[in-house]
Every structure is written in C-alpha cells, then in structure tokens.
N, C-alpha and C. Protein backbone atom coordinates (compact mmCIF):
# COMPACT_ATOMS: atom_id res chain seq x y z
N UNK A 1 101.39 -93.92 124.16
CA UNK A 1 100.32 -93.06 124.66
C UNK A 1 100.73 -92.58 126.06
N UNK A 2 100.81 -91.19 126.06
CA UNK A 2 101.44 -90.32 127.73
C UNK A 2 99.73 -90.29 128.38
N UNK A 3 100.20 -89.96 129.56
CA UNK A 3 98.81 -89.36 130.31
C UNK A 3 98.09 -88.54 129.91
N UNK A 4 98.43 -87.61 129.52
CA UNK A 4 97.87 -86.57 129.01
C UNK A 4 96.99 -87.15 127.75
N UNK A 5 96.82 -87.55 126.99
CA UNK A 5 96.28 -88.38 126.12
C UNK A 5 95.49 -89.43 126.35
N UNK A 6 95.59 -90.00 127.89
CA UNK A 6 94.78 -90.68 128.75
C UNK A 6 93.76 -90.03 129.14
N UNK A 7 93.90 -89.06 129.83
CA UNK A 7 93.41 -88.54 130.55
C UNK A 7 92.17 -87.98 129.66
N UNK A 8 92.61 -86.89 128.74
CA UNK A 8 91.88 -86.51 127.45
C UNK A 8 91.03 -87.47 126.93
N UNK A 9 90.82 -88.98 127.07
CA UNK A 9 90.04 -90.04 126.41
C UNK A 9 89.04 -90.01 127.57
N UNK A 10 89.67 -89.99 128.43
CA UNK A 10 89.10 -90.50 129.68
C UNK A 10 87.80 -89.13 130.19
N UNK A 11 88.12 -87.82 129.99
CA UNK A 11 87.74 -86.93 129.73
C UNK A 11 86.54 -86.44 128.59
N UNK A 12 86.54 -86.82 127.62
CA UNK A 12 85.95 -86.82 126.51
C UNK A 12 84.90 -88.14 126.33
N UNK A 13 85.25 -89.38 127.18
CA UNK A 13 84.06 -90.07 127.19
C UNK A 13 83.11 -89.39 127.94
N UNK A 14 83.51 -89.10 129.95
CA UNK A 14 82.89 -88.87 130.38
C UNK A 14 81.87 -87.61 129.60
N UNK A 15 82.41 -86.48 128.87
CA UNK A 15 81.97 -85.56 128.68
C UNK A 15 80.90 -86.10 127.64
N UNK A 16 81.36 -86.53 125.95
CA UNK A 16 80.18 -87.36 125.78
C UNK A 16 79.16 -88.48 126.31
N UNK A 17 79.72 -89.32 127.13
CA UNK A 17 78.28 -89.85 128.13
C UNK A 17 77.74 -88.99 128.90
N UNK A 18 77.56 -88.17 129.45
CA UNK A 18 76.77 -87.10 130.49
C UNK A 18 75.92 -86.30 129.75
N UNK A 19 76.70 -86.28 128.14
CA UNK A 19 76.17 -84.94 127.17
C UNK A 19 75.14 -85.84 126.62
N UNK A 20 75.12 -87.14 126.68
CA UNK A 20 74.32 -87.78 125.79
C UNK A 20 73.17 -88.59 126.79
N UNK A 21 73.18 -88.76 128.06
CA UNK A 21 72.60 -89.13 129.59
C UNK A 21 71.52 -87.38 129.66
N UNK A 22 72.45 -86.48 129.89
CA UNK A 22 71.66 -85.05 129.76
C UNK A 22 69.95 -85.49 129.37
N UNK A 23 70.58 -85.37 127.84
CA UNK A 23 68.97 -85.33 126.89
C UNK A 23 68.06 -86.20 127.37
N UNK A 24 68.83 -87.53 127.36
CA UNK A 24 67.99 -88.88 127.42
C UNK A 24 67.00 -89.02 128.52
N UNK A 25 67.64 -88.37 129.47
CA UNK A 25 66.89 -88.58 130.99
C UNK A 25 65.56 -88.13 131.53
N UNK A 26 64.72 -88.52 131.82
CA UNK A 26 63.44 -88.40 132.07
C UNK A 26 63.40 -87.08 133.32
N UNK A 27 64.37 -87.09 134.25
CA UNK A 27 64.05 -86.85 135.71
C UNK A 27 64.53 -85.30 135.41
N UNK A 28 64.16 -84.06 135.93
CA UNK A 28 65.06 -82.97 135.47
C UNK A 28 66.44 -82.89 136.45
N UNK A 29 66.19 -84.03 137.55
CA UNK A 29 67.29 -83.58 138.76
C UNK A 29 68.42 -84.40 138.45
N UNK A 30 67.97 -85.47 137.28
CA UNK A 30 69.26 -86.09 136.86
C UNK A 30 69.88 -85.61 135.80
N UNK A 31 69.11 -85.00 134.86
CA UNK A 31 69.47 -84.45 133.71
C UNK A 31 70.31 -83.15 134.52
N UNK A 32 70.08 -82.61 135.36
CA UNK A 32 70.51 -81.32 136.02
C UNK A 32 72.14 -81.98 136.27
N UNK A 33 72.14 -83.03 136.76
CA UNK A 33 73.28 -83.69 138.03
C UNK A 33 73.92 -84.25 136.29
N UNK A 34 73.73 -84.86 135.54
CA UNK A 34 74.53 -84.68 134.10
C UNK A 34 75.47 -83.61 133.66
N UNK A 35 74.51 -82.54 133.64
CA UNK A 35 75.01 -81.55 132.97
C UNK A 35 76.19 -80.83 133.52
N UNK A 36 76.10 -80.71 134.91
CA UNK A 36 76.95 -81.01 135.99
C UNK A 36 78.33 -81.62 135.47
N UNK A 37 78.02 -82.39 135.50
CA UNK A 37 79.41 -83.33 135.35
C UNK A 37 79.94 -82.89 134.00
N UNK A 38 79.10 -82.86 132.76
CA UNK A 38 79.31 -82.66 131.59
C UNK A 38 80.21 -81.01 131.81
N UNK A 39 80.11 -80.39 132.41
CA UNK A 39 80.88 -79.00 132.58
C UNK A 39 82.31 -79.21 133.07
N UNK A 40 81.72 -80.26 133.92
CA UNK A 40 83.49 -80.57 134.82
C UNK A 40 84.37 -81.20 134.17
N UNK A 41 84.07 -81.55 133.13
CA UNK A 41 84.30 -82.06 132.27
C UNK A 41 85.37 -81.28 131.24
N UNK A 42 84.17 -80.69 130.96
CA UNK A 42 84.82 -79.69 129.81
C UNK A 42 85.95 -78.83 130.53
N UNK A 43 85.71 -78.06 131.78
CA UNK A 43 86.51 -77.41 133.27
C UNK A 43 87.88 -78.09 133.22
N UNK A 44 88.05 -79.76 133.15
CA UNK A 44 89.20 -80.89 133.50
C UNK A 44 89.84 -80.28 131.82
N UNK A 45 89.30 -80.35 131.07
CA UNK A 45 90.31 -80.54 129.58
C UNK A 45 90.70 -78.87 129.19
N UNK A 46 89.86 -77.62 129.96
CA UNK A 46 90.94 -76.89 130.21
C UNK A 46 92.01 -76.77 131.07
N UNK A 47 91.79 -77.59 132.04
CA UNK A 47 93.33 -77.65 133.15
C UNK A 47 94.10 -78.24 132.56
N UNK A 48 93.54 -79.42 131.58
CA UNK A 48 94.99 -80.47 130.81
C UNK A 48 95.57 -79.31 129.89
N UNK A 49 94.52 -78.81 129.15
CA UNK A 49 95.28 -77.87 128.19
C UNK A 49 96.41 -76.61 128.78
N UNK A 50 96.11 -76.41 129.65
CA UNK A 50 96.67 -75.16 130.93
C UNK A 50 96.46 -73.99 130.73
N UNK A 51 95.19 -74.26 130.29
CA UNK A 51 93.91 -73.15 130.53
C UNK A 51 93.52 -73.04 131.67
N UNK A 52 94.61 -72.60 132.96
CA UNK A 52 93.83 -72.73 133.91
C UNK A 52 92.66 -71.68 134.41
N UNK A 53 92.91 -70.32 133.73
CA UNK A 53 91.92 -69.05 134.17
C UNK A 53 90.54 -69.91 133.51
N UNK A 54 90.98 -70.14 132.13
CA UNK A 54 89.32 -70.43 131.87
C UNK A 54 88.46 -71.95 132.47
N UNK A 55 89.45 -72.54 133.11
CA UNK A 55 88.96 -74.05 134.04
C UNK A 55 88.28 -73.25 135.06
N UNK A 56 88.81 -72.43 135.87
CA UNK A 56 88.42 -71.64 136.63
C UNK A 56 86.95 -70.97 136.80
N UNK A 57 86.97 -70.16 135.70
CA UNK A 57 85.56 -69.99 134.90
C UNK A 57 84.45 -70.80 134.59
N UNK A 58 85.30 -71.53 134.20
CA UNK A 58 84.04 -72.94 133.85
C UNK A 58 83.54 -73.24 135.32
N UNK A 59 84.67 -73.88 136.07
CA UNK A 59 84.01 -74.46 137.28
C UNK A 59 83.17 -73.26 138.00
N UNK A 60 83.27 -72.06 137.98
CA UNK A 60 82.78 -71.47 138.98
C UNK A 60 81.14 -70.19 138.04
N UNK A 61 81.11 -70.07 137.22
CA UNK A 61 80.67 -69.78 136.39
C UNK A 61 79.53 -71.21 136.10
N UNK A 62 79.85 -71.72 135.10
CA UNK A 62 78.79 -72.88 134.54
C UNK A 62 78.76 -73.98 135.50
N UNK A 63 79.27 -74.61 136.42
CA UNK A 63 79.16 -75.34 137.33
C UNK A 63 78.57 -75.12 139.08
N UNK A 64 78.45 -73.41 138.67
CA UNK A 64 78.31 -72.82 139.93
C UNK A 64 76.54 -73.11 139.65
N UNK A 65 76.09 -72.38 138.29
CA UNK A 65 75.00 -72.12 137.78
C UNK A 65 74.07 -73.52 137.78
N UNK A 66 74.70 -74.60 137.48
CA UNK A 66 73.75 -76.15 137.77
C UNK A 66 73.68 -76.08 139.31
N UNK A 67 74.19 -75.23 140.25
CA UNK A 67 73.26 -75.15 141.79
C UNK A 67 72.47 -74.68 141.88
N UNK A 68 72.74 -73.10 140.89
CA UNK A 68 71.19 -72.07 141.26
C UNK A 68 70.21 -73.46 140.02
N UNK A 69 70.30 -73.93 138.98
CA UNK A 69 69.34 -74.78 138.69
C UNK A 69 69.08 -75.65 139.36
N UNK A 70 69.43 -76.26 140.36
CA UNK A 70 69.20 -77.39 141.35
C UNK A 70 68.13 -76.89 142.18
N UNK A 71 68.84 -75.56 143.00
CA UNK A 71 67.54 -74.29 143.81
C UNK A 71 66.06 -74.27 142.89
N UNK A 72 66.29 -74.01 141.72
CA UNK A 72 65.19 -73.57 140.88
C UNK A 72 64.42 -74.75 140.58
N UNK A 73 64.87 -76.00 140.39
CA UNK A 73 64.42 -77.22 139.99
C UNK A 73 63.74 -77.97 141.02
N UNK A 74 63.84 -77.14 142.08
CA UNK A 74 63.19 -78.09 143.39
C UNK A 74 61.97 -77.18 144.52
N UNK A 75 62.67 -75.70 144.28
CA UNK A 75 61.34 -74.71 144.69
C UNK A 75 60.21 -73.99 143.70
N UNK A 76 60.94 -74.23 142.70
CA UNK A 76 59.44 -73.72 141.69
C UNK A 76 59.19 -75.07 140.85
N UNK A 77 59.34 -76.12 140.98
CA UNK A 77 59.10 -77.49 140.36
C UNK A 77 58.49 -78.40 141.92
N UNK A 78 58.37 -80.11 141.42
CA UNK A 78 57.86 -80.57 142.59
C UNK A 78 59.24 -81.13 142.71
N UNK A 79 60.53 -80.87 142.50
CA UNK A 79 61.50 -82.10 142.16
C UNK A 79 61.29 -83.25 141.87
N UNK A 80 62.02 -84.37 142.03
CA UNK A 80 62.17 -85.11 141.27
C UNK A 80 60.61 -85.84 141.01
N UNK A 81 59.48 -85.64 141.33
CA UNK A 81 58.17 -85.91 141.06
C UNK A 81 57.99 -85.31 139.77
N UNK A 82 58.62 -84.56 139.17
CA UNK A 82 58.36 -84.02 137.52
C UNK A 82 58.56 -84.74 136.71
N UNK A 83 58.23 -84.80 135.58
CA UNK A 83 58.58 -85.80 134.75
C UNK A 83 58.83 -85.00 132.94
N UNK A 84 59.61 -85.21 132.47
CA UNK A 84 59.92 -84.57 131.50
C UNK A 84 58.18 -85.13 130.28
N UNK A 85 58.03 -84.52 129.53
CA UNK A 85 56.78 -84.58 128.87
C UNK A 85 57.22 -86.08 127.81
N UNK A 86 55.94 -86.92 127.42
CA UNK A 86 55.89 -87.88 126.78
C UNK A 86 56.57 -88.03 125.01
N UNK A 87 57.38 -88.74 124.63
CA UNK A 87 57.68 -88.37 123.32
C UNK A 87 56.70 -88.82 122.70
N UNK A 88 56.33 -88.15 121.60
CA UNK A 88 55.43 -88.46 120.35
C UNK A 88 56.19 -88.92 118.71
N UNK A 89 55.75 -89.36 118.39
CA UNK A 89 56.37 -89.35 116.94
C UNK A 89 56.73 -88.20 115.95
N UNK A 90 55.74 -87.03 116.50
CA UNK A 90 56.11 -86.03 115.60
C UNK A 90 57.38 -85.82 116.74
N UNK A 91 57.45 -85.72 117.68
CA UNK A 91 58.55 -85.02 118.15
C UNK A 91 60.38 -86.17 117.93
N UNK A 92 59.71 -87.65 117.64
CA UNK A 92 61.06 -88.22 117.48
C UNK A 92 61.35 -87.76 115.98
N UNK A 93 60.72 -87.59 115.30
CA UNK A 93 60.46 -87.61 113.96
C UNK A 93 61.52 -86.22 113.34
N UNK A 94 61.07 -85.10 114.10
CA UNK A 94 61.43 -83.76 114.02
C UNK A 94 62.75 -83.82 114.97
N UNK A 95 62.78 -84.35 115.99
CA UNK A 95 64.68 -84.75 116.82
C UNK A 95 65.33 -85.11 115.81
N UNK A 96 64.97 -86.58 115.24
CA UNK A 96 65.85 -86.78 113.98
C UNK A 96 65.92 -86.32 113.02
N UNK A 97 65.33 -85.47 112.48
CA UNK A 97 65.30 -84.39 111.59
C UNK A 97 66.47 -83.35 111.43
N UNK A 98 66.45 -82.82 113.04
CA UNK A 98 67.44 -81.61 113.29
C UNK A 98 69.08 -82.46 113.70
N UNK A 99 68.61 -83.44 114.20
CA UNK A 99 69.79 -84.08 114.21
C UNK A 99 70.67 -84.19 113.34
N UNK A 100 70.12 -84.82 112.39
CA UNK A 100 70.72 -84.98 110.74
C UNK A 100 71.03 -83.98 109.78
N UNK A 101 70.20 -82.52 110.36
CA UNK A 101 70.68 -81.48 109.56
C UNK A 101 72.14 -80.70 110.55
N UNK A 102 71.81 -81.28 111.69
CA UNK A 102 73.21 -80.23 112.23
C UNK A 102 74.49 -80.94 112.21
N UNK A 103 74.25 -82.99 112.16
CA UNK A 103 75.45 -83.76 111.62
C UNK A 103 75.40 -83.18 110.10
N UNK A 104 74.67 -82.94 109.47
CA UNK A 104 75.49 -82.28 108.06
C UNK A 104 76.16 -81.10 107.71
N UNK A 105 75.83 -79.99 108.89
CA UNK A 105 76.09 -79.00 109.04
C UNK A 105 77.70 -78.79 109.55
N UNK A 106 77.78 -80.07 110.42
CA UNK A 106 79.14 -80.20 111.35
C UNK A 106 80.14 -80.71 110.15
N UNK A 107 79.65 -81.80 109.33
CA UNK A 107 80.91 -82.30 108.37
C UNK A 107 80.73 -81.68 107.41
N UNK A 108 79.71 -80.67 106.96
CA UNK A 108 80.49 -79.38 106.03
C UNK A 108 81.29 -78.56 106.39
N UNK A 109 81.47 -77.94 107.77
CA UNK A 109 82.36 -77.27 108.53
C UNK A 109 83.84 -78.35 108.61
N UNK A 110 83.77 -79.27 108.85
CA UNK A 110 84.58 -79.80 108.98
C UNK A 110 85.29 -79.72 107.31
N UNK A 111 84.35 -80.51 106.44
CA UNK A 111 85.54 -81.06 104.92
C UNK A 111 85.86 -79.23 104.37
N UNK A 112 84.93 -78.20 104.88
CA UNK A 112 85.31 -76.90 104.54
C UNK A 112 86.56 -76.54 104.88
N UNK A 113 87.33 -76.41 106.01
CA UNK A 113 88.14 -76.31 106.67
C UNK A 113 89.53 -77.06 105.99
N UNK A 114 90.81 -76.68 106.58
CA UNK A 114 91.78 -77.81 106.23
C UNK A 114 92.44 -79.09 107.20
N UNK A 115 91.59 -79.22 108.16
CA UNK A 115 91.58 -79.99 109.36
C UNK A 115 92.31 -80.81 108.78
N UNK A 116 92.12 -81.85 107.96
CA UNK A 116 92.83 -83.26 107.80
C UNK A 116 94.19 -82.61 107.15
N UNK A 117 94.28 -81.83 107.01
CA UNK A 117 95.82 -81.46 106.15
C UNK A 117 96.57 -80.76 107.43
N UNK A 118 95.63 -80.48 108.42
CA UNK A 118 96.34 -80.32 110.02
C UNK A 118 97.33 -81.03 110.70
N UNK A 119 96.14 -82.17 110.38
CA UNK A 119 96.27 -83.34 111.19
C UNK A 119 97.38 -84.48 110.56
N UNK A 120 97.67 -84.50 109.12
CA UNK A 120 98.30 -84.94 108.88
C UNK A 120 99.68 -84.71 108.98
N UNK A 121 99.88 -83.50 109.47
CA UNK A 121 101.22 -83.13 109.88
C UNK A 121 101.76 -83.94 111.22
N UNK A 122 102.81 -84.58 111.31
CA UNK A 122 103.32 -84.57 112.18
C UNK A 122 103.32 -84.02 113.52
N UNK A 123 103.07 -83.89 115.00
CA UNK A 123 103.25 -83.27 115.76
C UNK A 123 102.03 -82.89 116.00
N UNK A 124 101.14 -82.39 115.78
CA UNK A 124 99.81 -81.34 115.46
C UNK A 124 98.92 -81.85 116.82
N UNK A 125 99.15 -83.47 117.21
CA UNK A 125 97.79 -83.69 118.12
C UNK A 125 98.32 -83.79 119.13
N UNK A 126 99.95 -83.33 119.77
CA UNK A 126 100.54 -82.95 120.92
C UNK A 126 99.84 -81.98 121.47
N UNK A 127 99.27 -82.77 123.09
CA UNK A 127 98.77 -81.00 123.79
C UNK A 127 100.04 -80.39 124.51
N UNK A 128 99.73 -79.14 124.24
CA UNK A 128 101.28 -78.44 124.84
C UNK A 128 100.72 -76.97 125.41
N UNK A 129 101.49 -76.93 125.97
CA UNK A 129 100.78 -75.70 127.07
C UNK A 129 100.49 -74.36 126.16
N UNK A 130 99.77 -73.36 126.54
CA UNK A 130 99.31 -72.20 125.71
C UNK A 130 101.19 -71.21 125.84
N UNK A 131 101.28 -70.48 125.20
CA UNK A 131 102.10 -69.78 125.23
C UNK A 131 101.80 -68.35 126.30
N UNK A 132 102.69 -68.72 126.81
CA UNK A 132 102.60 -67.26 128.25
C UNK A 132 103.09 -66.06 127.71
N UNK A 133 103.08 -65.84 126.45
CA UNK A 133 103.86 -64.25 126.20
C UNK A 133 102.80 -63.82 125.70
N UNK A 134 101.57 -64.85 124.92
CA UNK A 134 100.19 -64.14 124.40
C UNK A 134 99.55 -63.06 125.11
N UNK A 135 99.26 -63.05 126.43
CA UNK A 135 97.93 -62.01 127.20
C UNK A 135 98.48 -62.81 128.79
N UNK A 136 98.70 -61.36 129.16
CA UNK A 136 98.93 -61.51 130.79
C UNK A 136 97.18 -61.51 131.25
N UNK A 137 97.49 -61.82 132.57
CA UNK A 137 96.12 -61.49 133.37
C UNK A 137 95.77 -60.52 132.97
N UNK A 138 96.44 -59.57 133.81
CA UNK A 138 95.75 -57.70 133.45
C UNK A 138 95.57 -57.69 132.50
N UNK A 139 96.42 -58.18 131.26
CA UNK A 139 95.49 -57.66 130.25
C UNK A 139 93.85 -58.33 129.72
N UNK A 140 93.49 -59.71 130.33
CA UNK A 140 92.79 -59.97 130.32
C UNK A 140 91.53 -59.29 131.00
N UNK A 141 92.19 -58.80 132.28
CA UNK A 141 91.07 -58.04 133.37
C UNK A 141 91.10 -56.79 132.53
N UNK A 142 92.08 -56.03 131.98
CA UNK A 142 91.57 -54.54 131.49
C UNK A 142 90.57 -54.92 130.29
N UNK A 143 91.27 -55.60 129.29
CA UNK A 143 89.81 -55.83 128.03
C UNK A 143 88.23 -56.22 128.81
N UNK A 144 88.74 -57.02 129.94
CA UNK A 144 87.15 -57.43 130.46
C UNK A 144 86.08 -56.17 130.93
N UNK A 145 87.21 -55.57 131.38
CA UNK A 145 86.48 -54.51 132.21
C UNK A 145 86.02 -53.08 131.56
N UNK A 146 87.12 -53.19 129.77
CA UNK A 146 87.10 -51.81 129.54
C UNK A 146 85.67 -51.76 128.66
N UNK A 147 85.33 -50.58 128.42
CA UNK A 147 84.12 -50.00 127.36
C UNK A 147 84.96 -49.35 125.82
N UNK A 148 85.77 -49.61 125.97
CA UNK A 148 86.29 -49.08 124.45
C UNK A 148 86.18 -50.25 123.48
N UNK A 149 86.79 -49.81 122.13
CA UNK A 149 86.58 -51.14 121.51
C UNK A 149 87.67 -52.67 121.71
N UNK A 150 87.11 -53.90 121.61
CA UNK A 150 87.67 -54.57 122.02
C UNK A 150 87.67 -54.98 123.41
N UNK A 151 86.46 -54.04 124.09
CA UNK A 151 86.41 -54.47 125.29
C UNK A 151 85.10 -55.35 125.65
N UNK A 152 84.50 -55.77 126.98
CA UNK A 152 83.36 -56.95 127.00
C UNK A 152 82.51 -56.11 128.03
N UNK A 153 82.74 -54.72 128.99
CA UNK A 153 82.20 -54.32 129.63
C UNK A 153 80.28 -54.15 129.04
N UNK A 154 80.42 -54.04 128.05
CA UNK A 154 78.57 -53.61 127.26
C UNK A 154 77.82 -55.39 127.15
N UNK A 155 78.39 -56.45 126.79
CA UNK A 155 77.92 -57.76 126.53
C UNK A 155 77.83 -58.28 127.99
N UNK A 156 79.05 -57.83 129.12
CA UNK A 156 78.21 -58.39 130.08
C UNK A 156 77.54 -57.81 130.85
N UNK A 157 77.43 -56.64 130.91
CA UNK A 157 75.83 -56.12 130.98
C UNK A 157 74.91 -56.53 130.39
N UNK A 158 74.83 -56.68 129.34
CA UNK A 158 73.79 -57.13 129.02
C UNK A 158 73.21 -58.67 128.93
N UNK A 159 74.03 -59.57 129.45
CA UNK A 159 73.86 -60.72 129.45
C UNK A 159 73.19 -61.08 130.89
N UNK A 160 73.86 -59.80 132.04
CA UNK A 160 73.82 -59.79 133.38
C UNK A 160 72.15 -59.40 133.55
N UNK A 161 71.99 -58.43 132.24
CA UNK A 161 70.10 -57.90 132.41
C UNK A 161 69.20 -58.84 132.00
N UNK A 162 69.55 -59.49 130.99
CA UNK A 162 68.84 -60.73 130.73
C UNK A 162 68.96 -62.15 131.55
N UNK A 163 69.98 -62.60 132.29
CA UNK A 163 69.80 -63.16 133.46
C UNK A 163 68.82 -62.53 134.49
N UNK A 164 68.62 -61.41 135.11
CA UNK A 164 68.30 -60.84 135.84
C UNK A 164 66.63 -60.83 135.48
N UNK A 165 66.40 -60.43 134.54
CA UNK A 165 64.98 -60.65 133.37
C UNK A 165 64.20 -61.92 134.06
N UNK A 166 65.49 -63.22 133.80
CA UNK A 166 64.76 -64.47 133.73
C UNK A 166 64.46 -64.96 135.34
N UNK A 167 65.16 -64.53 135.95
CA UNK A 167 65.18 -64.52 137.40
C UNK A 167 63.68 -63.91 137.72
N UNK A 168 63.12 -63.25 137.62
CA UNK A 168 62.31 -62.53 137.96
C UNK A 168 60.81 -62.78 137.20
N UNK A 169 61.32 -63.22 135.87
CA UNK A 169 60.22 -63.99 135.17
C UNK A 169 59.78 -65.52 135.98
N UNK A 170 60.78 -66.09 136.32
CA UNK A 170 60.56 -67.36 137.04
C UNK A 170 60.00 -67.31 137.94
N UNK A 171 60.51 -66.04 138.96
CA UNK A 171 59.80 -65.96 140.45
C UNK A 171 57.98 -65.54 140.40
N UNK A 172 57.91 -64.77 138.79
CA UNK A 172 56.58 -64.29 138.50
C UNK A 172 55.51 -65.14 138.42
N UNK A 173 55.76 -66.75 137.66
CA UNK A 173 55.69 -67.58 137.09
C UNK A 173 55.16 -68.70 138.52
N UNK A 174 56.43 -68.52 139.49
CA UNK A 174 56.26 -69.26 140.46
C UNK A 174 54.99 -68.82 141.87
N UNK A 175 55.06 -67.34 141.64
CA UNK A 175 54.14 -66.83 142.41
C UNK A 175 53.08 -67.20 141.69
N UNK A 176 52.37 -67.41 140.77
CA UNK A 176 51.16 -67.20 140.72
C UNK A 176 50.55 -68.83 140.95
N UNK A 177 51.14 -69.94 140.97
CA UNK A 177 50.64 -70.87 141.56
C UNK A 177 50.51 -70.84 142.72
C-alpha cells in the first residue's frame, strides 16, 4: 500500500464521517462547520487525483460558500441557539424509507454497469495522473466562457440569477422580523 492509497482512505473516511456528522447534528453551526470539512475533503482527493483546477474550484467555490452560510446562519438565525426541529416517527419512518429506495437505486446503477469486470482487471485501482494532452486551460476558459454550443456561458447565468433570487429572498424573509 503507497501513500497515495493512504491518503485516499484517510480522505474518504474523513469525507464519509463529516457527510454522515452533517445530517446527524442538531446545531446548524456544526452541521455548517461539517459540511465544511466534507468539501475539503472532496477538494484533497482532487489534488491526489491531479485535478488540481477542479481542487481549486472546490476549495474556493463550495468551501468559499460554507462562509457566506456561516454569515447567513448567524445574522438571519439566532446562531447556535437554533435548534434543528424534533424528529417524529413519521419523519424517521419516511428517512428510512428514502434511504432504502436510493441504496437500491445506487446498487442497480452499480450491478447495471460493468464496474466489477473493471475492477477485476489488473491495474484499474492505480490513481495516476489525468492525461495533459486532453484540454489545456484555454480551452477550458474558452468553452466556459463561450455561448455557442458546447459552451456553459447560458447555465451560469442562470445559476448566477437563481443564487441572486435566493439572496434576496432571504434578506426579504429576514427583514420582516
């Protein structure tokens, strides 16, 4: 076992304990400070992979965003005086419900697939760096930026208006108390 394979265990717990601490947690400022980690997480196993543009992303993007929720969680909430709402039985009842339909959902995707005939190959669970002849930067920045097809300029607009939406719904929300 190399580091890299260490590291990746070591990685993947943290990421499932934080992902599974997240839900569990009563407080929203801990569940917030979880989710947190649970990103940096995911952020660390694109740097192992040498994904570094999209580690990049992650950290500054989804890790940036658990601050503006930290801001939001403490001026339009009482902080940590909140308390996540009481479980009921219909609601454990209906958790385990969806639970069990999306673990069935996951190992039909899975035995659908040819994963184990992947995996049984030799070699296959080596991480090895992405190939650098796929997509330079620029070409990453021109598809990002362009409006033709194949480009992302229209989705993040519109993802940017519906952020912008919720921003303003919150502050609406917060004014009237």
């Amino acid at each position: 076992m190399d580091s890299f394979n260490i590291m990746f265990i070591v990685l993947a717990v943290i990421i499932a304990s934080c992902s599974v601490l997240t839900v569990v947690s009563r407080s929203i400022m801990r569940s917030a400070t979880y989710l947190f980690f649970t990103l940096l997480g995911t952020a660390g196993l694109y740097f192992l992979m040498g994904y570094t543009f999209l580690g990049a992303v992650q950290v500054m993007v989804y890790a940036g965003g658990i601050i503006v929720l930290y801001v939001f969680a403490i001026l339009l909430t009482r902080g940590t005086q909140d308390k996540l709402s009481e479980n009921t039985k219909n609601k454990i009842v209906m958790s385990a419900l969806l639970s069990l339909v999306g673990l069935g959902i996951f190992v039909y995707i899975i035995l659908k697939q040819n994963f184990m005939e992947l995996l049984s190959q030799p070699g296959n669970l080596a991480l090895t760096a992405p190939d650098e002849s796929v997509m330079t930067m620029s070409q990453i920045g021109q598809n990002m930026l362009s409006s033709a097809e194949g480009g992302y300029i229209l989705p993040f607009e519109a993802v940017s208006v519906l952020l912008l939406a919720c921003i303003v719904g919150s502050l609406l929300i917060a004014r009237k108390r």
